[in-house]
N, C-alpha and C. Protein backbone atom coordinates (compact mmCIF):
# COMPACT_ATOMS: atom_id res chain seq x y z
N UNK A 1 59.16 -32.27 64.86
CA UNK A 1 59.58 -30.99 64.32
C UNK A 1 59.15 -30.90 62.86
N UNK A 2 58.79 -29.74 62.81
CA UNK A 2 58.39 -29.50 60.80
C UNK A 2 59.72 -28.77 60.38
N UNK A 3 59.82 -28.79 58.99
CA UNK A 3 60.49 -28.36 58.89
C UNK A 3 60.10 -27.42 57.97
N UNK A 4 60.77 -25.92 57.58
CA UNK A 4 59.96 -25.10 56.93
C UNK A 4 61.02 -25.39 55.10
N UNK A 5 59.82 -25.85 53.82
CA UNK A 5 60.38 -25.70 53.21
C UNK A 5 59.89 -24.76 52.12
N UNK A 6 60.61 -24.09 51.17
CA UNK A 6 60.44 -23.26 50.41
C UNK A 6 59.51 -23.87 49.36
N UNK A 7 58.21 -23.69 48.77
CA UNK A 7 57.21 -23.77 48.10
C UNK A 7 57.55 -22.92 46.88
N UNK A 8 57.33 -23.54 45.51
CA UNK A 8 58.20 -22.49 44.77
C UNK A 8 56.61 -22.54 44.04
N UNK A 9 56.37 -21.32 43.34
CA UNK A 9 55.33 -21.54 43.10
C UNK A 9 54.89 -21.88 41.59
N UNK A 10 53.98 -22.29 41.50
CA UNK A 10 53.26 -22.35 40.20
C UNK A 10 53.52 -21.45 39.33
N UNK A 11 53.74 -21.88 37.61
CA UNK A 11 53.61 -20.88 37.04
C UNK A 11 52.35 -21.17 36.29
N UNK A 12 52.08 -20.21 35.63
CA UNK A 12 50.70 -19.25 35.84
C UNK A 12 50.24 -20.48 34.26
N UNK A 13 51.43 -20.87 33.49
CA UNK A 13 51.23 -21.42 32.01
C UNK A 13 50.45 -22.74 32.11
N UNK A 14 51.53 -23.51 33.46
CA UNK A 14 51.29 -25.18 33.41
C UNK A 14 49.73 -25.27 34.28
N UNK A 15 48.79 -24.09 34.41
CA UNK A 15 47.22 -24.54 34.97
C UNK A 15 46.28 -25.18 33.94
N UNK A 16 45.39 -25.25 33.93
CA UNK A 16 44.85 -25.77 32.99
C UNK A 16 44.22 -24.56 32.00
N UNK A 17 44.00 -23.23 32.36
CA UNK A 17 43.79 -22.13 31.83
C UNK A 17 44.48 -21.47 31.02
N UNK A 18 45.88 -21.41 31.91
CA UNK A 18 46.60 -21.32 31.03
C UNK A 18 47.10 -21.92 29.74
N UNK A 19 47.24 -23.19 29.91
CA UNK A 19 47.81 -24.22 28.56
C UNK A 19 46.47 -24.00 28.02
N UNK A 20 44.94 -23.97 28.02
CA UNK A 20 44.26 -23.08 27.21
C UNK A 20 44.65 -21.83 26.50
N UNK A 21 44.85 -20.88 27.12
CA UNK A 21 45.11 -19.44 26.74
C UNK A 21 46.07 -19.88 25.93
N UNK A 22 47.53 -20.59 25.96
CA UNK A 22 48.72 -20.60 25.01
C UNK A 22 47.89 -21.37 23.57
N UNK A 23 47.28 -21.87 24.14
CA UNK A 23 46.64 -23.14 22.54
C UNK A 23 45.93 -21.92 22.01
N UNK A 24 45.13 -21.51 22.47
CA UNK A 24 43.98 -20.16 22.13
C UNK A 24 45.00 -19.14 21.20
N UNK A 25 46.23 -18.83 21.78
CA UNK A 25 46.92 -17.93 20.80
C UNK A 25 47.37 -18.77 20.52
N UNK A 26 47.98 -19.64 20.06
CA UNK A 26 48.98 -20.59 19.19
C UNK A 26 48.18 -20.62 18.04
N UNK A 27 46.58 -21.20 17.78
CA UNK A 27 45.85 -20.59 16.65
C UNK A 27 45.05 -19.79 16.23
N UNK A 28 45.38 -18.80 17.26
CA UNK A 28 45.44 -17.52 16.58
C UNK A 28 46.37 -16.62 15.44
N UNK A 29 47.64 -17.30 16.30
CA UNK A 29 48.67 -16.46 15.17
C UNK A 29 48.86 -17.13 14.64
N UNK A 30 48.70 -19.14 14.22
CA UNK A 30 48.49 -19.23 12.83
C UNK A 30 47.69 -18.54 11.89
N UNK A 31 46.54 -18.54 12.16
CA UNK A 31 45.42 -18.04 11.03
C UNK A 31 46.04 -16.77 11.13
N UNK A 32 46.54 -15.82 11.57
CA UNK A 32 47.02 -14.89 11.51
C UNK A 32 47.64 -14.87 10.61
N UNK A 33 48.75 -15.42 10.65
CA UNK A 33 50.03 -15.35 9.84
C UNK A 33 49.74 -16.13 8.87
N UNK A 34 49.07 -16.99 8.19
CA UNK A 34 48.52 -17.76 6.97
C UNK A 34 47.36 -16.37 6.26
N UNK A 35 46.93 -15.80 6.96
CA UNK A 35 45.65 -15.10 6.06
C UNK A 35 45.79 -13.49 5.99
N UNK A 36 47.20 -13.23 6.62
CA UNK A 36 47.49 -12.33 6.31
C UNK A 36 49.15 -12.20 5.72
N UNK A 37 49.56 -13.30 5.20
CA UNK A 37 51.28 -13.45 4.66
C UNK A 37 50.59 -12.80 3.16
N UNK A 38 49.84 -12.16 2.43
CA UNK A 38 49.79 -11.99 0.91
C UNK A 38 49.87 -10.33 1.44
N UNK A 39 49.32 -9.68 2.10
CA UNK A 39 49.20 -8.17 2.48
C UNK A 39 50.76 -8.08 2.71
N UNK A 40 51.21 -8.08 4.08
CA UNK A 40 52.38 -8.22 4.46
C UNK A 40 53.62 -8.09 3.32
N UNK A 41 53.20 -9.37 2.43
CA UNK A 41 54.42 -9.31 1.13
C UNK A 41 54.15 -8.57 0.03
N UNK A 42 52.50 -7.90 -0.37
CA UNK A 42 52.82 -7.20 -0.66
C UNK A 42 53.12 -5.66 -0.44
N UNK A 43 53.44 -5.28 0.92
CA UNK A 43 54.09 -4.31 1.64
C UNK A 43 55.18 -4.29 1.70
N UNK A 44 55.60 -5.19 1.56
CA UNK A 44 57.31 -5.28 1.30
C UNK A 44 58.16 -4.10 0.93
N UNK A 45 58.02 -4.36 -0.53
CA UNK A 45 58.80 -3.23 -1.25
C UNK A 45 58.56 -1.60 -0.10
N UNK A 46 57.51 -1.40 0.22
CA UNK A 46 56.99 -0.01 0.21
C UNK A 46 58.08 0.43 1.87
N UNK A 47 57.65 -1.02 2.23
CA UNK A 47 58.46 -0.75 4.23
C UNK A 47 60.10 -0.34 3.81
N UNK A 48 60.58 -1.73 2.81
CA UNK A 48 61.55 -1.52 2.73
C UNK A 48 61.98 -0.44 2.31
N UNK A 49 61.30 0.94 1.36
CA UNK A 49 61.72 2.02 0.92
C UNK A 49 61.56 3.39 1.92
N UNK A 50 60.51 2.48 2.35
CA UNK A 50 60.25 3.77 3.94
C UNK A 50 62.02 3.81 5.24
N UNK A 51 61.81 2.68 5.25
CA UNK A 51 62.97 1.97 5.72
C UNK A 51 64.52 3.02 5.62
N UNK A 52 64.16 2.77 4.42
CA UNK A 52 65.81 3.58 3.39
C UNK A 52 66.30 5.08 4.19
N UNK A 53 65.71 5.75 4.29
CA UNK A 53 65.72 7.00 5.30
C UNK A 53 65.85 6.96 6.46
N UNK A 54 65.21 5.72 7.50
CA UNK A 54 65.54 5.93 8.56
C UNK A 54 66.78 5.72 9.18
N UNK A 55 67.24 4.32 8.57
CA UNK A 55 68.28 3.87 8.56
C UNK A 55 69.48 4.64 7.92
N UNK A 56 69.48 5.52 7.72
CA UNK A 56 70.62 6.86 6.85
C UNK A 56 70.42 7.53 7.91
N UNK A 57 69.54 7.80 8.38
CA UNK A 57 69.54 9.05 9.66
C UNK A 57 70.48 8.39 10.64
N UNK A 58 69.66 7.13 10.94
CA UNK A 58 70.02 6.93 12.42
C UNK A 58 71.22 5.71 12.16
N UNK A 59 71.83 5.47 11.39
CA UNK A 59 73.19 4.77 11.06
C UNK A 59 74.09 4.84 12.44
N UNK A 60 74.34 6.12 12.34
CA UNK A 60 75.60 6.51 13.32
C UNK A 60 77.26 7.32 12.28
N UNK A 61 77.54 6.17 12.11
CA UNK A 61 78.70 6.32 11.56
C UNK A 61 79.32 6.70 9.91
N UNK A 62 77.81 6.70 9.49
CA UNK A 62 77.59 7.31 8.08
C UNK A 62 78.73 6.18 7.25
N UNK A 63 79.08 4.60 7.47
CA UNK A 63 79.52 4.01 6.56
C UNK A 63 81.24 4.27 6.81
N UNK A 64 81.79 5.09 7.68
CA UNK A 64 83.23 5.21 7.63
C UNK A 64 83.82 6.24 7.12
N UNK A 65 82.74 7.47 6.72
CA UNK A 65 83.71 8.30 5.99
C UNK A 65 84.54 9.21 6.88
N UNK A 66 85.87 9.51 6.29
CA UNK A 66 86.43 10.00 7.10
C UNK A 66 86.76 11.60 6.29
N UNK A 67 86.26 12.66 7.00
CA UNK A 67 86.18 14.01 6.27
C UNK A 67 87.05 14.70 7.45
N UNK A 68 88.71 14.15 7.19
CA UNK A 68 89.75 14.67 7.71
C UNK A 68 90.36 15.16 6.18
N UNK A 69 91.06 16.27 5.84
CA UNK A 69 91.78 16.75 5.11
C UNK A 69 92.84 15.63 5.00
N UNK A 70 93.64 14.98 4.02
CA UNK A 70 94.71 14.36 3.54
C UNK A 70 96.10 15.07 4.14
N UNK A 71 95.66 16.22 4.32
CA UNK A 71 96.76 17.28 5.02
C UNK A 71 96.76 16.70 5.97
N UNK A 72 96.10 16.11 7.63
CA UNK A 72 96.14 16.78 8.19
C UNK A 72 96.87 15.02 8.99
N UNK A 73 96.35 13.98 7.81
CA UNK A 73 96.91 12.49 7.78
C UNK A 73 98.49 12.22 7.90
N UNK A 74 98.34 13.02 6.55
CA UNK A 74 100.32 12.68 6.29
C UNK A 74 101.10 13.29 7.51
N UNK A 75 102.38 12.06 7.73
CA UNK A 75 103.14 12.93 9.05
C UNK A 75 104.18 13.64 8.62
């Protein structure tokens, strides 16, 4: 008798193509990120001020203010 067992399959990383392809980007986005960290920082300031607006829009809760009349508090 055979018996039927479940074959789980390969993933696609541990072939030999793959663990290529991961090394292939692994230094990629070093040199990436080494030859382009001076642009990036100096963008900084500018994202972070772009930034400033969106984050006021889309907050939600505008910080807690509560624009109930003092009237309407007291019991």
């Amino acid at each position: 008798m055979t018996e039927n067992r479940l074959i789980k399959p390969r993933r696609w990383w541990y072939s030999k193509s793959g663990l290529v392809l991961l090394a292939f980007a692994a230094i990629a986005a070093f040199f990436l990120v080494t030859e382009h960290r001076v642009h990036v920082f100096g963008a900084l300031p500018f994202i972070l001020l772009l930034l400033c607006p969106l984050l006021h829009l889309f907050h939600g809760g505008h910080g807690g203010h509560d624009h109930k009349s003092k009237k309407e508090n007291e019991p």
